[in-house]
Protein backbone atom coordinates (compact mmCIF):
# COMPACT_ATOMS: atom_id res chain seq x y z
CA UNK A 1 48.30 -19.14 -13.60
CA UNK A 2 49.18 -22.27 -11.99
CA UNK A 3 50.51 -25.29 -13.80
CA UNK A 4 49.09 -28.51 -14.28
CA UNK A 5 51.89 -30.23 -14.56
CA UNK A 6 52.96 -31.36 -11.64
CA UNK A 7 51.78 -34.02 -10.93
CA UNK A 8 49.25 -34.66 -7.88
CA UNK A 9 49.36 -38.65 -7.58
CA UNK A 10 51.00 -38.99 -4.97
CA UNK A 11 49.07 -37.00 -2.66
CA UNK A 12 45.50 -38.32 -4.09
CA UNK A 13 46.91 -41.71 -3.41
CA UNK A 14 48.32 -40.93 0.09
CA UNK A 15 44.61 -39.73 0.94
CA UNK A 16 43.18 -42.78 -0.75
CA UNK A 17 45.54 -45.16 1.66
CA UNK A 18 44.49 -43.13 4.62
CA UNK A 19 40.49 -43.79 3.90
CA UNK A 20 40.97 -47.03 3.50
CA UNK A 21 43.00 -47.47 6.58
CA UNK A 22 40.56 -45.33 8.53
CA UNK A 23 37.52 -47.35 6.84
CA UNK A 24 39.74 -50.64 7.87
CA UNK A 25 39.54 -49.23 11.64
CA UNK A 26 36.25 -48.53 11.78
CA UNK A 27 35.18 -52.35 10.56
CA UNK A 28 37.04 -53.86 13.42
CA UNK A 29 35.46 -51.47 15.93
CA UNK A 30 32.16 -52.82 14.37
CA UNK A 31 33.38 -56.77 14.09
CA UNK A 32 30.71 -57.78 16.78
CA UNK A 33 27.82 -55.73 14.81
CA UNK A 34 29.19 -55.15 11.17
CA UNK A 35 27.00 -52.15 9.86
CA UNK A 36 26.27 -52.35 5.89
CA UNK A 37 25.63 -49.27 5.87
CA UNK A 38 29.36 -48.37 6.95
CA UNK A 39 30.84 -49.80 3.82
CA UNK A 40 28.54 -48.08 1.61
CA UNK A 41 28.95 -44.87 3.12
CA UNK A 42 32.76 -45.40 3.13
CA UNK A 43 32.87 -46.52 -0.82
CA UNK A 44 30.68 -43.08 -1.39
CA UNK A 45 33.36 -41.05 0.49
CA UNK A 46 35.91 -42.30 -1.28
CA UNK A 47 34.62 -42.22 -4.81
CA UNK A 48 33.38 -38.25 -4.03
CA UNK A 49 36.56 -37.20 -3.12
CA UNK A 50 38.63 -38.86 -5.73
CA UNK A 51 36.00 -38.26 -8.42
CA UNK A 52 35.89 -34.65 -7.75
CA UNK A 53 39.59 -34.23 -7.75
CA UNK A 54 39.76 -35.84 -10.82
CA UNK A 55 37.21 -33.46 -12.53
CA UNK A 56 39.10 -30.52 -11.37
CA UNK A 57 42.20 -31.75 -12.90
CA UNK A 58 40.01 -31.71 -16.14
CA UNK A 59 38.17 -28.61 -15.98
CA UNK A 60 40.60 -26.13 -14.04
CA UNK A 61 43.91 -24.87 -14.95
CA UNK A 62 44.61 -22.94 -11.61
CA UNK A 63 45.42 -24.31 -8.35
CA UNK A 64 44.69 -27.83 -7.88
CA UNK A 65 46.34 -28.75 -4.42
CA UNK A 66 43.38 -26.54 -2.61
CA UNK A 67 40.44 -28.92 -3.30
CA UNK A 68 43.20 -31.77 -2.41
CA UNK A 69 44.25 -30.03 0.76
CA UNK A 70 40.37 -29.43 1.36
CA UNK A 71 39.60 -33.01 0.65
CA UNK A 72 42.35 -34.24 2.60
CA UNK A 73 40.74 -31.84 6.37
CA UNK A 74 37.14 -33.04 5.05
CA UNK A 75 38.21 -36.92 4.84
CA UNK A 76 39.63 -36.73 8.63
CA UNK A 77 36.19 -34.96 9.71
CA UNK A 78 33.74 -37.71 8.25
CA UNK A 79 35.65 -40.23 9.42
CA UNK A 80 35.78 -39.48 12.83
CA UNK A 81 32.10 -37.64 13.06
CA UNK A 82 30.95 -40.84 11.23
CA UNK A 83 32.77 -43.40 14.26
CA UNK A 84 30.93 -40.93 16.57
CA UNK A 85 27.19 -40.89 15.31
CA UNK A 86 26.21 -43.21 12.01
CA UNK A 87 23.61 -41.10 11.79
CA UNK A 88 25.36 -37.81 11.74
CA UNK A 89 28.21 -39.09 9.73
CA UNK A 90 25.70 -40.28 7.23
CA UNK A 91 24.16 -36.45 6.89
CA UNK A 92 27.53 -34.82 7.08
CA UNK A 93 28.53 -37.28 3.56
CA UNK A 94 25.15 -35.82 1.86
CA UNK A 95 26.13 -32.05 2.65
CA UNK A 96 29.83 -32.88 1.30
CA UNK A 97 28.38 -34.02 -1.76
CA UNK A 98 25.75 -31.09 -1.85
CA UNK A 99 29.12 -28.36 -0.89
CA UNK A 100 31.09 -30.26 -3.91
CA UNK A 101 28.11 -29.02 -6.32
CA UNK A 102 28.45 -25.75 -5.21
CA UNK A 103 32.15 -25.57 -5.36
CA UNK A 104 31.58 -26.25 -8.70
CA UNK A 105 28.61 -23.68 -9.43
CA UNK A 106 30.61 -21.54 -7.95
CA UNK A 107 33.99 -21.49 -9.61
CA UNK A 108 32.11 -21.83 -13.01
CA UNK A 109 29.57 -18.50 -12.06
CA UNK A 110 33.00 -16.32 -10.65
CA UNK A 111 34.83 -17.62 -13.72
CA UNK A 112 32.53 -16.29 -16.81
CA UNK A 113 30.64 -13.76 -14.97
CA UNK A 114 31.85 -10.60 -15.19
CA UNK A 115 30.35 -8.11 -13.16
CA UNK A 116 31.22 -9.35 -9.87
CA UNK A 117 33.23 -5.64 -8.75
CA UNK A 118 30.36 -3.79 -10.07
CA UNK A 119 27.86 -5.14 -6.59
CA UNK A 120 28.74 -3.63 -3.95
CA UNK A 121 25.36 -2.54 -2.74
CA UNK A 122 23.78 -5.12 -3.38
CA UNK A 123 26.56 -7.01 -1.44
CA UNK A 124 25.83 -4.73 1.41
CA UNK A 125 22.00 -4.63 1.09
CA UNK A 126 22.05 -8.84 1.17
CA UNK A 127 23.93 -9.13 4.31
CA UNK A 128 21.62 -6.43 5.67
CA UNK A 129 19.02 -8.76 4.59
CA UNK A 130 20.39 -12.02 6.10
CA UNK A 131 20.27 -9.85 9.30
CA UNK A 132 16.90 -8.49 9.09
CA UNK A 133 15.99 -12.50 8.18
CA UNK A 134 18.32 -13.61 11.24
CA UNK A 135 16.01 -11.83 13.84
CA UNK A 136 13.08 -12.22 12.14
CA UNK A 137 12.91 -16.36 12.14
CA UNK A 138 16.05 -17.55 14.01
CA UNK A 139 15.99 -19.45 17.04
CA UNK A 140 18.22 -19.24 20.30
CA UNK A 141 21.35 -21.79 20.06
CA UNK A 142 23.63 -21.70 23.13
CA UNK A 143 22.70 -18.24 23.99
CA UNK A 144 23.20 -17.11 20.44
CA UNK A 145 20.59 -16.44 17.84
CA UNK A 146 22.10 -17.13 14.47
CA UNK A 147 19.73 -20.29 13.19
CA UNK A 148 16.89 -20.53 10.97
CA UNK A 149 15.16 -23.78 11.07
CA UNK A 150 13.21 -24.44 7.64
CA UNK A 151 11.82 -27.60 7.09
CA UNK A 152 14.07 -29.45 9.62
CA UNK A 153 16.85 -27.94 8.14
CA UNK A 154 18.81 -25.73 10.10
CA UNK A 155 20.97 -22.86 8.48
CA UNK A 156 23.19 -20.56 9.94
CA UNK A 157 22.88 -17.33 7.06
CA UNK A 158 26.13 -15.14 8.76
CA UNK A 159 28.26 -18.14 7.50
CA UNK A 160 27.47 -16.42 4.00
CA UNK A 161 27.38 -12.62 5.42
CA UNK A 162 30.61 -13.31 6.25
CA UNK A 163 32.04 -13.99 2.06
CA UNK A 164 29.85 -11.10 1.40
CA UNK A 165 31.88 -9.24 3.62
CA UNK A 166 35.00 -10.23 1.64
CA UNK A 167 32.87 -9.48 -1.51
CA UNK A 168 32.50 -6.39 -0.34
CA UNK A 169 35.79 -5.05 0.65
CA UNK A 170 37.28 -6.86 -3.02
CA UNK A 171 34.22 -4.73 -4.82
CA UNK A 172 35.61 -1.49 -2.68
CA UNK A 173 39.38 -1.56 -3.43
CA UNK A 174 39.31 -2.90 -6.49
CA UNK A 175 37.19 0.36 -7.56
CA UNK A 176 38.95 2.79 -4.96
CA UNK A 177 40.02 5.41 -7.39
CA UNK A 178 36.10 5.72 -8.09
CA UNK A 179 35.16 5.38 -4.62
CA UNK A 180 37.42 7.56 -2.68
CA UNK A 181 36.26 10.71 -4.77
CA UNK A 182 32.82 10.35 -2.37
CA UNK A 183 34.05 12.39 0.73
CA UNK A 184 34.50 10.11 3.44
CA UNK A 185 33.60 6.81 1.42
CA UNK A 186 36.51 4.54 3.76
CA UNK A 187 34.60 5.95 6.80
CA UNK A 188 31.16 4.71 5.67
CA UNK A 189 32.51 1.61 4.92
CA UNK A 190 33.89 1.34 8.35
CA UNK A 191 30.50 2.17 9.54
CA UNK A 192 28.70 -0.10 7.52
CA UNK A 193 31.09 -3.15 9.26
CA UNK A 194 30.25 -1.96 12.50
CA UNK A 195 26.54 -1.95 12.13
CA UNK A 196 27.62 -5.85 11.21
CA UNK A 197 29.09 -6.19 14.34
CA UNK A 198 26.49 -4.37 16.30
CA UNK A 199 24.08 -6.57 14.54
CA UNK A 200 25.75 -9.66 15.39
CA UNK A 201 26.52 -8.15 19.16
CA UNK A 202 22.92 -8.37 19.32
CA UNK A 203 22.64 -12.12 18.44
CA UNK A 204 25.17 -12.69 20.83
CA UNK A 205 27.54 -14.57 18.01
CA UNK A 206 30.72 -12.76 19.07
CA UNK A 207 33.04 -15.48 17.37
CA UNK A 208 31.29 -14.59 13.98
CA UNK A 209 31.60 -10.88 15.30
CA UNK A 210 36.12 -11.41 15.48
CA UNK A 211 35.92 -13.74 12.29
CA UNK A 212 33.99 -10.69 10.51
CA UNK A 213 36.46 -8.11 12.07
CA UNK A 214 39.74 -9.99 11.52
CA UNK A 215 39.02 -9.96 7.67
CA UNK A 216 37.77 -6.59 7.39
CA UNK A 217 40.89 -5.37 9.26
CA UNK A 218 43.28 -7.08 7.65
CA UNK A 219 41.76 -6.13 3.87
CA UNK A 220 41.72 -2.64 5.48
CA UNK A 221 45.40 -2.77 6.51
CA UNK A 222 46.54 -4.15 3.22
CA UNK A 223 45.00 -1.48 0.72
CA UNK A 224 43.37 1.59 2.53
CA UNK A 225 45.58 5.12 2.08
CA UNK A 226 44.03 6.58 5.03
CA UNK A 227 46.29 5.12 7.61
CA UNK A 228 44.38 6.95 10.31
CA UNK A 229 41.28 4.24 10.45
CA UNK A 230 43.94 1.56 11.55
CA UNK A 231 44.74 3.02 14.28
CA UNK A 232 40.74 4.52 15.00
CA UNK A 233 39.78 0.35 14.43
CA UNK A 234 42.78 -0.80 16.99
CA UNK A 235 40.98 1.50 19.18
CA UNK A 236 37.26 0.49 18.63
CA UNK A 237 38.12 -3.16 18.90
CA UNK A 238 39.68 -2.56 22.36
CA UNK A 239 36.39 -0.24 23.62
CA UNK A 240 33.95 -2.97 22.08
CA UNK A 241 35.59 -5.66 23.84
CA UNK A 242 35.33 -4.22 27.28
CA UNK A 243 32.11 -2.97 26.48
CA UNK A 244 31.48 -6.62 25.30
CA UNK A 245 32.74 -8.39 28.57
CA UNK A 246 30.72 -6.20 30.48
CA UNK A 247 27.58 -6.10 28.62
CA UNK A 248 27.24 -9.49 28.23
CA UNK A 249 27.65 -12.46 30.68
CA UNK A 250 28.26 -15.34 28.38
CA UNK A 251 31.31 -13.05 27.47
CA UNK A 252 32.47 -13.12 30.77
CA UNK A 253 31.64 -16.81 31.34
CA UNK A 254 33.81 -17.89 28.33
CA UNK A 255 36.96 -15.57 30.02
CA UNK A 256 36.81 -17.03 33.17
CA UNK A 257 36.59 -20.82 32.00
CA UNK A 258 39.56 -19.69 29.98
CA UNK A 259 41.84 -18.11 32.41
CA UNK A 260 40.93 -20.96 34.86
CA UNK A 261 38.34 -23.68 33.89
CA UNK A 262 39.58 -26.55 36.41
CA UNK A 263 37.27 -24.67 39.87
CA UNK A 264 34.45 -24.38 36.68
CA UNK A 265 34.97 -28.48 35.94
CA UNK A 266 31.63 -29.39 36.94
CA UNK A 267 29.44 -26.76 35.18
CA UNK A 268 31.13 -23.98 32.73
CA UNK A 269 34.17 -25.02 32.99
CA UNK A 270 33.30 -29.04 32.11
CA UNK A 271 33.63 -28.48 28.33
CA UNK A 272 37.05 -27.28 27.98
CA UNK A 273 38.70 -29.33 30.44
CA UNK A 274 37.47 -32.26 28.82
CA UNK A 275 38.63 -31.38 25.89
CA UNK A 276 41.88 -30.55 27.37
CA UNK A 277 41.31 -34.56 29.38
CA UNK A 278 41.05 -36.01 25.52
CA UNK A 279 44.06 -34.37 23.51
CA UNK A 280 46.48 -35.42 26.79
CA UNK A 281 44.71 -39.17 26.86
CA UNK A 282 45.91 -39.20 22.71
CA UNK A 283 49.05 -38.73 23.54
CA UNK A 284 51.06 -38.32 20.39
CA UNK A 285 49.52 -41.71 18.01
CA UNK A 286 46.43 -41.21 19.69
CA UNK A 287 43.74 -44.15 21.36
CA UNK A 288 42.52 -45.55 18.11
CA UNK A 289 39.79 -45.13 15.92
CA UNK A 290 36.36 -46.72 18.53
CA UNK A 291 39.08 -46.66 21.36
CA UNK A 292 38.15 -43.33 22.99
CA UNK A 293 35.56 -41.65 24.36
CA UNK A 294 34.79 -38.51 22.44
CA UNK A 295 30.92 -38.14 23.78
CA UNK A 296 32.25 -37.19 27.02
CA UNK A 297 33.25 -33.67 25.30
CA UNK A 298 29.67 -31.67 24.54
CA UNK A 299 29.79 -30.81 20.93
CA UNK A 300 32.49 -33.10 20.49
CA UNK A 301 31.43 -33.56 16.28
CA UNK A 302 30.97 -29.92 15.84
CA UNK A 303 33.40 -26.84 17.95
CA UNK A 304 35.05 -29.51 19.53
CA UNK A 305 35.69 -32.02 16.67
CA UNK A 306 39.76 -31.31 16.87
CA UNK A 307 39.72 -32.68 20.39
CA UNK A 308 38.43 -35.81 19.57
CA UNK A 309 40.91 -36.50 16.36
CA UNK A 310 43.54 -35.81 18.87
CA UNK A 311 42.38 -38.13 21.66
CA UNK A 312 41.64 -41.47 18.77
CA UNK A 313 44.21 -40.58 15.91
CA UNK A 314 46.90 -38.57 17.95
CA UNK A 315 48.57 -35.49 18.51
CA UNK A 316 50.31 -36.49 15.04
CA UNK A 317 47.47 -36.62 13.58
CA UNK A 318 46.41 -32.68 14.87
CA UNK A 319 49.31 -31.53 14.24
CA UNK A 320 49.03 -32.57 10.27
CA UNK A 321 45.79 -30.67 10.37
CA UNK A 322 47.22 -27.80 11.23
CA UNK A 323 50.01 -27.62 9.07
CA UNK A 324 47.48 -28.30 6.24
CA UNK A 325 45.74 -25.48 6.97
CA UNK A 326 49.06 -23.38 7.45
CA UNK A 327 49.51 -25.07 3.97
CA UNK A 328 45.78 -23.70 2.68
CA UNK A 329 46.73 -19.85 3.60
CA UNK A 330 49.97 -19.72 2.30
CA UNK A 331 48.48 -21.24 -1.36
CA UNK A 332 45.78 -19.14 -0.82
CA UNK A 333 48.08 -15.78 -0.42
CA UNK A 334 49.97 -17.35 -3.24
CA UNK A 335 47.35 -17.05 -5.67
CA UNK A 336 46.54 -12.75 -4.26
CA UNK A 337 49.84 -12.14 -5.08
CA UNK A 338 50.15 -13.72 -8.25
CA UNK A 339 46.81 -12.59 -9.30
CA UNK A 340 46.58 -9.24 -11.94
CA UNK A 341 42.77 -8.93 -11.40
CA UNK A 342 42.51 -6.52 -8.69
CA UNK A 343 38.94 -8.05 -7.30
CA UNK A 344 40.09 -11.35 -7.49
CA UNK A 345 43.14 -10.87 -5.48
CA UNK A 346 41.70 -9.03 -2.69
CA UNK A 347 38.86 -11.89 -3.00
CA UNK A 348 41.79 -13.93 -2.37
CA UNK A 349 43.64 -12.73 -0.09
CA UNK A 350 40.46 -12.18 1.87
CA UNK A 351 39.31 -15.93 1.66
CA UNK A 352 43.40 -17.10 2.89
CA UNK A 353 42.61 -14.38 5.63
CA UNK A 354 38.61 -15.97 6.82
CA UNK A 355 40.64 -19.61 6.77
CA UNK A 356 43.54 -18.41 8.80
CA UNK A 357 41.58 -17.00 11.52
CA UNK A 358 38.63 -19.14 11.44
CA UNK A 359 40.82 -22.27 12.21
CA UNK A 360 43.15 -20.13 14.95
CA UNK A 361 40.22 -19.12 16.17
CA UNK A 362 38.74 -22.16 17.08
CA UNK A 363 41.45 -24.16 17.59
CA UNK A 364 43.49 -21.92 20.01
CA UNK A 365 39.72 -22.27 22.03
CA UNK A 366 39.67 -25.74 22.78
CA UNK A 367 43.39 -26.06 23.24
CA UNK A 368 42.92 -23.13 26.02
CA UNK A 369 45.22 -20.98 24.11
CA UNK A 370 42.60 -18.28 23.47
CA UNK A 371 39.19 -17.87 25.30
CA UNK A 372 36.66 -20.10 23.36
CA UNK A 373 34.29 -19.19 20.36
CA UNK A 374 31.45 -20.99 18.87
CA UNK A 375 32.53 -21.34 15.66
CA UNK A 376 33.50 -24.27 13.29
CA UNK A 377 36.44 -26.00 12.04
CA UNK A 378 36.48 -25.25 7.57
CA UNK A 379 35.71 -28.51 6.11
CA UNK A 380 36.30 -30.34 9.40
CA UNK A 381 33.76 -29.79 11.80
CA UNK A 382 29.86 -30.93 11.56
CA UNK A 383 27.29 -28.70 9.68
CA UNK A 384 25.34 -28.02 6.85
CA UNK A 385 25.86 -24.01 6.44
CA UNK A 386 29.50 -24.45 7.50
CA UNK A 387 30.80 -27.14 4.97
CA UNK A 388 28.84 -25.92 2.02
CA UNK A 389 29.85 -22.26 2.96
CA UNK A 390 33.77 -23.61 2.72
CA UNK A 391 33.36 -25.28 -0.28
CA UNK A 392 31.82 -21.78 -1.55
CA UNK A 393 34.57 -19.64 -0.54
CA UNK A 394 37.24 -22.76 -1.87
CA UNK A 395 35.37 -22.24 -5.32
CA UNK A 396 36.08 -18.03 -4.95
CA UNK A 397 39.66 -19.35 -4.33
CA UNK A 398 39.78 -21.71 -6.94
CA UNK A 399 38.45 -19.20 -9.18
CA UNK A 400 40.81 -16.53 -8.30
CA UNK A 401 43.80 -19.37 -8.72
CA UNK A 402 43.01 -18.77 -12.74
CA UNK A 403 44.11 -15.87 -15.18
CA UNK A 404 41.12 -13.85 -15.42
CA UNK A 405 40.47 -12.26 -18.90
CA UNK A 406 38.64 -9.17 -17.97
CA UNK A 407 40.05 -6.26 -15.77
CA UNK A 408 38.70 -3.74 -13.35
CA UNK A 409 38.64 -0.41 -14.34
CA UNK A 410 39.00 1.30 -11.09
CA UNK A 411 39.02 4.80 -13.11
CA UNK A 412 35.79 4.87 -13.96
């Protein structure tokens, strides 16, 4: 579908020169206590990402610039968690190289599989399952249960409820000419999503509960005939939020350090404004890689990593992350609309739509444009579920970005 042609060079070399710049930085921040370790790590990064963009060229003939654009947000995340915790940065290279497997697995399994529109119960009955797992074993995380800790190991299983949502929706339209001769199949569908949201009401996770919502909607909007449940969902989503700010305190908490968090500075209100303190002390070329002070911002290598880029490599430097995620979507719509295969283009379409308002999401937060939600940055931020989950949805894309040579028979 997409050609290999053109030639992607330049960009792998551009990323390559800022590495090694970055790298460079970090060195003279250590001069007085040069850390081995930092130049191994450092060599590693570099030889995964250009390694792995390399073997794409090789083994895909879709849409290369994705993994680039990918590599490119994950390269600007290691960097800085790295200069902010060794430690950290050193777990945060093993789970890229671990998410760079899967992307792999995972573009190979959607590529020669072929039944992947033919599950959508047992899509359904697996989230249900990552649910009834989610209550069973997780563990309370800033007021939010959503963490199972096995081993030492801590995962966060709604980061893959929410693909199987997309799988779900892709395994529902693509079929709909099947599926819409059970009376009222749209409406249990829109049941079934709301039970998600209850369920994740319940754990208190209400920026996984808009991430799951926004992609459901907008899948919804895009290929459901009954016109009515766009309107009935506009309607829920406004009841469930005022039911949701008055049900729940942290709800209300997170609203009032967003309307006003400067008379909250020295308890709720502390993590936002310092965040707000750190992208204004940037300015626009930034502090400097070591030249800020990114631990005064709680979570700074996690919700709040896009603060501290902004404060030590500039407003510049944020602003290129956003457009490469603008970037992202629009190659990521690209590929829907260009794609025959039904499933595959609402799969997606529905992955362009999880990246789009993931990263507004959590971006508008901690730049006080919307109230704030704990979620992560895609490929940016710190964390094990979160990165390899990225890299699994980037292999759906990258999968979808190919001519698929089976077709769904939505007549059957």
């Amino acid at each position: 579908m997409f050609s290999n042609k053109i030639s992607s060079k330049t960009p792998r070399r551009f990323l390559f020169l800022f590495e090694i710049l970055a790298l460079l930085l970090l060195f003279i921040h250590q001069k007085d206590n040069f850390d081995k370790q930092t130049f191994i790590n450092g060599f590693a990064l570099i030889v995964i990402i250009y390694a792995s963009n390399y073997i794409l060229l090789k083994v895909s003939r879709g849409d290369n610039y994705i993994f680039l654009i990918a590599t490119m947000l994950v390269s600007i995340g290691a960097i800085m968690i790295y200069r902010m915790d060794a430690k950290t940065g050193t777990r945060q290279l093993m789970w890229l190289f671990l998410s760079i497997l899967i992307f792999y697995a995972t573009y190979f399994m959607l590529k020669y599989i072929k039944i992947w529109d033919k599950l959508l119960y047992v899509y359904i009955g697996g989230a249900y399952l990552l649910f009834g797992l989610t209550f069973a074993l997780g563990e309370r995380k800033f007021g939010a249960i959503n963490w199972i800790n096995i081993k030492g190991v801590s995962l966060q299983p709604a980061e893959i409820t929410k693909l199987l949502v997309i799988f779900i929706m892709a395994a529902y339209y693509s079929n709909y000419n099947k599926y819409k001769k059970t009376k009222y199949s749209s409406y249990l569908i829109l049941g079934i999503m709301y039970s998600f949201i209850a369920l994740l009401f319940l754990q208190r996770d209400l920026g996984m509960a808009v991430l799951m919502y926004g992609i459901y909607i907008g899948l919804q909007f895009i290929y459901e005939e009954d016109r009515k449940l766009i309107a009935y969902n506009i309607g829920l989503f406004i009841i469930s939020g005022i039911i949701g700010y008055f049900a729940f305190n942290h709800v209300r908490v997170r609203v009032e350090t967003w309307l006003n968090p400067w008379i909250y500075i020295n308890d709720k209100g502390y993590q936002i404004t310092q965040s707000l303190f750190a992208i204004a002390e940037g300015g626009f070329f930034g502090k400097g890689i070591g030249l800020g002070f990114p631990h005064f911002i709680p979570l700074a290598y996690n919700d709040f990593i896009f603060s501290a880029i902004c404060e030590e490599m500039g407003i510049f430097t944020g602003m290129g992350i956003i457009m490469l995620f603008m970037i992202l979507v629009y190659r990521g719509f690209k590929i829907g609309m260009s794609q025959w295969n039904m499933f595959f283009r609402i799969l997606a379409i529905g992955i362009s739509i999880l990246f789009a308002i993931q990263s507004i999401i959590i971006i508008g937060g901690v730049i006080k444009l919307i109230p704030l939600t704990g979620i992560t940055l895609p490929f940016v931020s710190y964390g094990g579920s979160s990165i390899v989950t990225s890299f699994m949805a980037l292999g759906i894309l990258q999968a979808a970005s190919e001519d698929m040579d089976w077709q769904v028979n939505d007549d059957e």
